[in-house]
Protein backbone atom coordinates (compact mmCIF):
# COMPACT_ATOMS: atom_id res chain seq x y z
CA UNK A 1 10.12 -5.65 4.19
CA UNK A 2 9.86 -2.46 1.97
CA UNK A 3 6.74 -0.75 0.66
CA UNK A 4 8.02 -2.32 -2.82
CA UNK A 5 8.08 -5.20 -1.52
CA UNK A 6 5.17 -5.74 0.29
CA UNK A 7 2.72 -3.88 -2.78
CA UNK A 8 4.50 -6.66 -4.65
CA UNK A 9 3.59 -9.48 -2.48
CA UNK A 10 0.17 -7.65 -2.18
CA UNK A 11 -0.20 -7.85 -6.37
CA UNK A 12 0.94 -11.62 -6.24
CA UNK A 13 -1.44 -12.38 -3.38
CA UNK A 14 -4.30 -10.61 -5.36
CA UNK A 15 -3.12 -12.29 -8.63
CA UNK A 16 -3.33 -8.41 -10.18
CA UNK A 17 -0.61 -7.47 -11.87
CA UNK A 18 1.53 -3.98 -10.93
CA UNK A 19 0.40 -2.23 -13.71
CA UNK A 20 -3.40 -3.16 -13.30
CA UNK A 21 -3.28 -2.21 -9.65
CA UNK A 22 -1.80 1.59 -11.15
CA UNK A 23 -4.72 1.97 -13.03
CA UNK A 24 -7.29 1.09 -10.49
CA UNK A 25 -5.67 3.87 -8.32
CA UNK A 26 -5.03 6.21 -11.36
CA UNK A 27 -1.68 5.62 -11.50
CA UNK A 28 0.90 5.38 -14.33
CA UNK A 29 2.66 2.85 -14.11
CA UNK A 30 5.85 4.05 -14.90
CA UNK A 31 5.52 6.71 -12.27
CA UNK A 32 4.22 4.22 -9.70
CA UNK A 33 7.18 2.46 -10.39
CA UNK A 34 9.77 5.28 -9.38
CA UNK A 35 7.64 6.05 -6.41
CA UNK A 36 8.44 2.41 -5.22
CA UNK A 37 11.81 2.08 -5.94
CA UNK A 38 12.77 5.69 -4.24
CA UNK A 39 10.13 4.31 -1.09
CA UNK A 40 8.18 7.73 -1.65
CA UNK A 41 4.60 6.40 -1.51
CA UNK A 42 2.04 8.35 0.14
CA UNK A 43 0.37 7.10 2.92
CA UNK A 44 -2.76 8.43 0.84
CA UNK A 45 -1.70 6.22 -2.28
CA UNK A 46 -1.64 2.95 0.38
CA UNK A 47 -4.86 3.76 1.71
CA UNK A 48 -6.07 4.11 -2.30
CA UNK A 49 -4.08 0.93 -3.05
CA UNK A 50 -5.97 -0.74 -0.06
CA UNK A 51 -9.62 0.59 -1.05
CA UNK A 52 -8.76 -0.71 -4.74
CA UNK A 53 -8.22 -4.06 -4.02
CA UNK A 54 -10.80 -4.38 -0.91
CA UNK A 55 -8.02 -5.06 1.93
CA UNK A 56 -7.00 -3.48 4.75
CA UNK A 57 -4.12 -1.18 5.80
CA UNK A 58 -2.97 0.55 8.89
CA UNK A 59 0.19 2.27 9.91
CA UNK A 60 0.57 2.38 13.85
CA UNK A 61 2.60 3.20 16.57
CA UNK A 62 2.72 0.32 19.60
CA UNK A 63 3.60 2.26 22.79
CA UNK A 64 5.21 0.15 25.55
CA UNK A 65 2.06 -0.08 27.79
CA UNK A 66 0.29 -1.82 24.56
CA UNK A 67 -1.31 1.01 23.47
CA UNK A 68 -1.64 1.11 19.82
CA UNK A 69 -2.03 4.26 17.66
CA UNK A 70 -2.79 3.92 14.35
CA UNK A 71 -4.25 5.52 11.12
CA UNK A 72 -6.00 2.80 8.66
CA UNK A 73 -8.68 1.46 6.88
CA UNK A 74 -10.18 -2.05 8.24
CA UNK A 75 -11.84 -4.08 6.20
């Protein structure tokens, strides 16, 4: 699944539509829009996207031991 992708899902879930979730993050949403379709969005912009809709996000690494490393937000 791509970042598109899953902020869409994420929009559908949250019945908030792409261009109201760019303005809760101070976004425009035609620039929000290019970021997604070249895959360029920050990690920063997914942590803002997370904090603006009151979910959580995490990007992580799972090591073969179990291990996980990660950088995120739980909510």
């Amino acid at each position: 699944m791509t970042t598109s992708d899953m902020v869409r899902q994420l929009c559908e879930k949250e019945n908030i539509s792409l261009a109201e979730l760019c303005r809760r993050i101070g976004q425009s949403p035609q620039n929000f829009n290019k970021k997604l379709k070249r895959g360029t969005v920050s990690f920063d912009e997914m942590m803002a996207i997370a904090e603006a809709l009151n979910v959580g996000y995490e990007q992580a690494f799972l090591l073969p031991g179990g291990e996980r490393l990660s950088a995120g937000k739980e909510v």
